[in-house]
PDB file of N, CA and C in Angstrom:
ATOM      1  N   UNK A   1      92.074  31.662 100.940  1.00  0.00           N
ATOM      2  CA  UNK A   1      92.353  32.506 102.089  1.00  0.00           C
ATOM      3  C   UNK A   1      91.892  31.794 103.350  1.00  0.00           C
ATOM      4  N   UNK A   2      92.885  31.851 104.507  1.00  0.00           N
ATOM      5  CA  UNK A   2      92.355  31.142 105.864  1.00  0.00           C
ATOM      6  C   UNK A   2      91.145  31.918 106.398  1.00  0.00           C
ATOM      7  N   UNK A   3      90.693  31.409 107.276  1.00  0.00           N
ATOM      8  CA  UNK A   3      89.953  32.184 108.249  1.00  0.00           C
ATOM      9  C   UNK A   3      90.441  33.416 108.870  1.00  0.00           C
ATOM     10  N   UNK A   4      89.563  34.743 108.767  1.00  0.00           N
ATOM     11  CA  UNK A   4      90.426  35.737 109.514  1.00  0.00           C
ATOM     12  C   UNK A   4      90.337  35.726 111.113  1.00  0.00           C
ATOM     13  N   UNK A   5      91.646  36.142 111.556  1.00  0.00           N
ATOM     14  CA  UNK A   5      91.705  35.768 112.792  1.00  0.00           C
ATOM     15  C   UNK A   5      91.631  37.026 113.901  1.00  0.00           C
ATOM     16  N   UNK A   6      91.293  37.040 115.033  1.00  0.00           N
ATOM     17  CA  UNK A   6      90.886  38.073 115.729  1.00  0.00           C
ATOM     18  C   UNK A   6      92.187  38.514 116.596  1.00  0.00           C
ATOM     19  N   UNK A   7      92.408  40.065 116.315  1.00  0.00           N
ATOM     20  CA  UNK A   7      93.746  40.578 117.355  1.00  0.00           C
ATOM     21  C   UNK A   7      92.797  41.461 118.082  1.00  0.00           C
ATOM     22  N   UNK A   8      93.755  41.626 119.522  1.00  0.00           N
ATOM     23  CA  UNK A   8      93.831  42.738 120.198  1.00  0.00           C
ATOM     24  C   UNK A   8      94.415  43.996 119.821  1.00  0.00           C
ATOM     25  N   UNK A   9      94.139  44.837 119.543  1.00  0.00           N
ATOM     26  CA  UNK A   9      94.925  45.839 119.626  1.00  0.00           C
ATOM     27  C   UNK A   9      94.336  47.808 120.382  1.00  0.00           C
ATOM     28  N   UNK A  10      95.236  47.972 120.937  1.00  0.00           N
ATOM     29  CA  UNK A  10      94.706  49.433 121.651  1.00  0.00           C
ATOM     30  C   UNK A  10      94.338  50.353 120.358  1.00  0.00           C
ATOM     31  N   UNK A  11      93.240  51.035 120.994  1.00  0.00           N
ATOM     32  CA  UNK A  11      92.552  52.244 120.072  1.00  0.00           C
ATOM     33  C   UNK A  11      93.846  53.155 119.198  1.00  0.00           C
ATOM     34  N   UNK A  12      94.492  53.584 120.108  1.00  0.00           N
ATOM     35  CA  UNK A  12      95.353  54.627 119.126  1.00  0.00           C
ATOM     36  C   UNK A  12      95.833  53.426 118.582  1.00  0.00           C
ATOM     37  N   UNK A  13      96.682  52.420 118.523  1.00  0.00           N
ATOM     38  CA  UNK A  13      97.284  51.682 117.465  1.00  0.00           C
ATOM     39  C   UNK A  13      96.741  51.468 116.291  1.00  0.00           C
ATOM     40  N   UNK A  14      94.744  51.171 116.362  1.00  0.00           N
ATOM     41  CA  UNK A  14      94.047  50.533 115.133  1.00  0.00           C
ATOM     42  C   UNK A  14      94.039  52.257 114.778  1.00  0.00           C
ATOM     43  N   UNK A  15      93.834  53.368 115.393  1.00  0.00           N
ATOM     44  CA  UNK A  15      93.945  54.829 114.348  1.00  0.00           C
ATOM     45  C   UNK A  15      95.364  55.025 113.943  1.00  0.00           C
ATOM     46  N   UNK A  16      96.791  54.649 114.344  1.00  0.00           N
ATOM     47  CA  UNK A  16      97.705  54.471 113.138  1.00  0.00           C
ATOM     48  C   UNK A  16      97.590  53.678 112.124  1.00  0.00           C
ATOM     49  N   UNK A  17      96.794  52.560 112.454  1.00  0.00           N
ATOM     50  CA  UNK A  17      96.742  51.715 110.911  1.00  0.00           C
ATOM     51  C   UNK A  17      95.925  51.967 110.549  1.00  0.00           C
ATOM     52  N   UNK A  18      94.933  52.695 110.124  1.00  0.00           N
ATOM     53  CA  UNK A  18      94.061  53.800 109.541  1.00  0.00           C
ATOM     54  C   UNK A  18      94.871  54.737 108.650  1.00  0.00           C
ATOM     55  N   UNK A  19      95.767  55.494 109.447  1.00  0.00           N
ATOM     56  CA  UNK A  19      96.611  56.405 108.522  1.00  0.00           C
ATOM     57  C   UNK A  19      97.605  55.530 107.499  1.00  0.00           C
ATOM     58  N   UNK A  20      97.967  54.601 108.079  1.00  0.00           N
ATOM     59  CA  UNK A  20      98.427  53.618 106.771  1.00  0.00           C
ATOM     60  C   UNK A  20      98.117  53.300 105.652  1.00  0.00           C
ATOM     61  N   UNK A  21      97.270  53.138 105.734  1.00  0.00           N
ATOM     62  CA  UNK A  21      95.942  52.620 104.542  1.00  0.00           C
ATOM     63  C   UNK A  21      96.609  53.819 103.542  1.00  0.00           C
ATOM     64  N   UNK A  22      96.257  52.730 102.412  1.00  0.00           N
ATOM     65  CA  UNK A  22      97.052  53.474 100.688  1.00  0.00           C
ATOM     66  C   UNK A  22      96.182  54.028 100.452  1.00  0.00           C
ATOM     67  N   UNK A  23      94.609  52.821 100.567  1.00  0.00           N
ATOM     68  CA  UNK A  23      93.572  53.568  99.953  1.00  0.00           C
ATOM     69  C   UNK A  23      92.504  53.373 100.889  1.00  0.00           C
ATOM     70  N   UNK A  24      91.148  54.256 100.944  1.00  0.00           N
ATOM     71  CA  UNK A  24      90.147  54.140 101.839  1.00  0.00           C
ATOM     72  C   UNK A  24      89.459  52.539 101.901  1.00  0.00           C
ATOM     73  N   UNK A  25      90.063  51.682 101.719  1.00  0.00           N
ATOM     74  CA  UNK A  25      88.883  50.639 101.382  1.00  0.00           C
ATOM     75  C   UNK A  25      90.122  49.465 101.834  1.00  0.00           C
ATOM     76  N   UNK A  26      91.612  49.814 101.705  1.00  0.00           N
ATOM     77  CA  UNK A  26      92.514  49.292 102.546  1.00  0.00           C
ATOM     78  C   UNK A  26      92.050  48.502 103.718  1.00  0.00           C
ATOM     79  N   UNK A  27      92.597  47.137 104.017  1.00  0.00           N
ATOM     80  CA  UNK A  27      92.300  46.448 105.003  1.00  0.00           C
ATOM     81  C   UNK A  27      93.524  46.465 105.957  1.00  0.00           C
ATOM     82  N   UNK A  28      93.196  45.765 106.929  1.00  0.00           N
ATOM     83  CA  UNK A  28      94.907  45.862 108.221  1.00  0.00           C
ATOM     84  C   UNK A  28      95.821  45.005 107.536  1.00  0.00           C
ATOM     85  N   UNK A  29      95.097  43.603 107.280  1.00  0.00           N
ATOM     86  CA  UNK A  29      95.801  42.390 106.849  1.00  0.00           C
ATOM     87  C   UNK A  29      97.093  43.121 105.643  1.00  0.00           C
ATOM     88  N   UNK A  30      95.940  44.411 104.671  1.00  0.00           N
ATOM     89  CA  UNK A  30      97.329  44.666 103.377  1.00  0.00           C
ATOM     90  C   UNK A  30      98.227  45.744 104.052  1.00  0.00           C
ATOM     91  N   UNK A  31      97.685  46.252 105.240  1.00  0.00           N
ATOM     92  CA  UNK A  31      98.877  47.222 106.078  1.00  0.00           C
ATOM     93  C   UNK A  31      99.880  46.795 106.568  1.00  0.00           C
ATOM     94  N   UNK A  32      99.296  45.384 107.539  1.00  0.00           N
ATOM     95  CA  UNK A  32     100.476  44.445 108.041  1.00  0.00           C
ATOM     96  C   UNK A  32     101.506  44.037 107.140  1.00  0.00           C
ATOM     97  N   UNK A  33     100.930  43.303 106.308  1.00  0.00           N
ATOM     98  CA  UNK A  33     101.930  42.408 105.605  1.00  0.00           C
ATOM     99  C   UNK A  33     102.567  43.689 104.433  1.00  0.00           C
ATOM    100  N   UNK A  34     102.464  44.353 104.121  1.00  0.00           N
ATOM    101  CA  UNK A  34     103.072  45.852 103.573  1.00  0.00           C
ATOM    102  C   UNK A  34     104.530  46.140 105.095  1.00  0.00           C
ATOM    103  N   UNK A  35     103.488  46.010 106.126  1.00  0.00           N
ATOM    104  CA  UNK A  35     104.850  46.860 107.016  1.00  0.00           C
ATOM    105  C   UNK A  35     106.138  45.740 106.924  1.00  0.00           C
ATOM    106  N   UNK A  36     105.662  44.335 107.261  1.00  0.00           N
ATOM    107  CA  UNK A  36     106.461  43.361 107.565  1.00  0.00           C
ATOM    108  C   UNK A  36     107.446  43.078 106.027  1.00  0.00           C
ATOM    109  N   UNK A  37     106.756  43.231 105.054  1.00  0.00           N
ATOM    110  CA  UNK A  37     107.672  43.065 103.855  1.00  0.00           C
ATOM    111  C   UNK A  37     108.438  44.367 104.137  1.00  0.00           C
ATOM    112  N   UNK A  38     108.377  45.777 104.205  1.00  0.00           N
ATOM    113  CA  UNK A  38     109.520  46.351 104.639  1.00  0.00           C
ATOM    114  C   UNK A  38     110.102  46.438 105.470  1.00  0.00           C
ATOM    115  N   UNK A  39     109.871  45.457 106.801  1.00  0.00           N
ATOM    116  CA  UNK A  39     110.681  45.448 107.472  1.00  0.00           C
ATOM    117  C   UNK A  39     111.885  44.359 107.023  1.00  0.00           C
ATOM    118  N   UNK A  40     111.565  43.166 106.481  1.00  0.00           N
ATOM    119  CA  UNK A  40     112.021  42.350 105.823  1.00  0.00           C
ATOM    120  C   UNK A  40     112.900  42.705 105.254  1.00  0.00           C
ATOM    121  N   UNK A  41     112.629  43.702 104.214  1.00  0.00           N
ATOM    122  CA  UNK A  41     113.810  43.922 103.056  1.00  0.00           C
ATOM    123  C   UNK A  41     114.905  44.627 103.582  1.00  0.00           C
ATOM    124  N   UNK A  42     114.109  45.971 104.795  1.00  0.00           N
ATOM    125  CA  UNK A  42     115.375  46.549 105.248  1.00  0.00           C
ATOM    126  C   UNK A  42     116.313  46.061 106.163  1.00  0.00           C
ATOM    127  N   UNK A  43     116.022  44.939 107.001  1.00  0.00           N
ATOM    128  CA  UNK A  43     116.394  44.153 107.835  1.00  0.00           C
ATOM    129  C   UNK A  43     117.571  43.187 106.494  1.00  0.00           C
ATOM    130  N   UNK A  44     117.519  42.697 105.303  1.00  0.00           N
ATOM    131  CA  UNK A  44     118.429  41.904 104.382  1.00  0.00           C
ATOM    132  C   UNK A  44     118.940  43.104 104.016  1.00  0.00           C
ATOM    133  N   UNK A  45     118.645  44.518 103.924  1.00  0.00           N
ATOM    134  CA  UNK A  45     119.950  45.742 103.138  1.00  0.00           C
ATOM    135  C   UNK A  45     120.847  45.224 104.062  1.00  0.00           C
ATOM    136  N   UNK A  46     120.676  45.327 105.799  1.00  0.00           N
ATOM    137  CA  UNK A  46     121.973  45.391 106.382  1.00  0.00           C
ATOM    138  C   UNK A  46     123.316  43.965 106.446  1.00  0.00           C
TER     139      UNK A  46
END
């Protein structure tokens, strides 16, 4: 695993990726790359 790297992000944004989280112990890194693989796939349906 690389080094983790530091984002910006506004308060309400890091409390939607909070509600993301599958499970309480969920990190951003498995939220992100969760959103981006579905954006991925639905982006190849069309």
């Amino acid at each position: 695993m690389e080094d983790p790297a530091t984002i910006q992000v506004e308060k309400e944004t890091r409390k939607k990726l909070k509600e993301l989280r599958i499970t309480r112990r969920g990190t951003y890194d498995e939220i992100l790359n969760r959103l981006m693989k579905n954006a991925t796939d639905s982006k190849n349906k069309d």
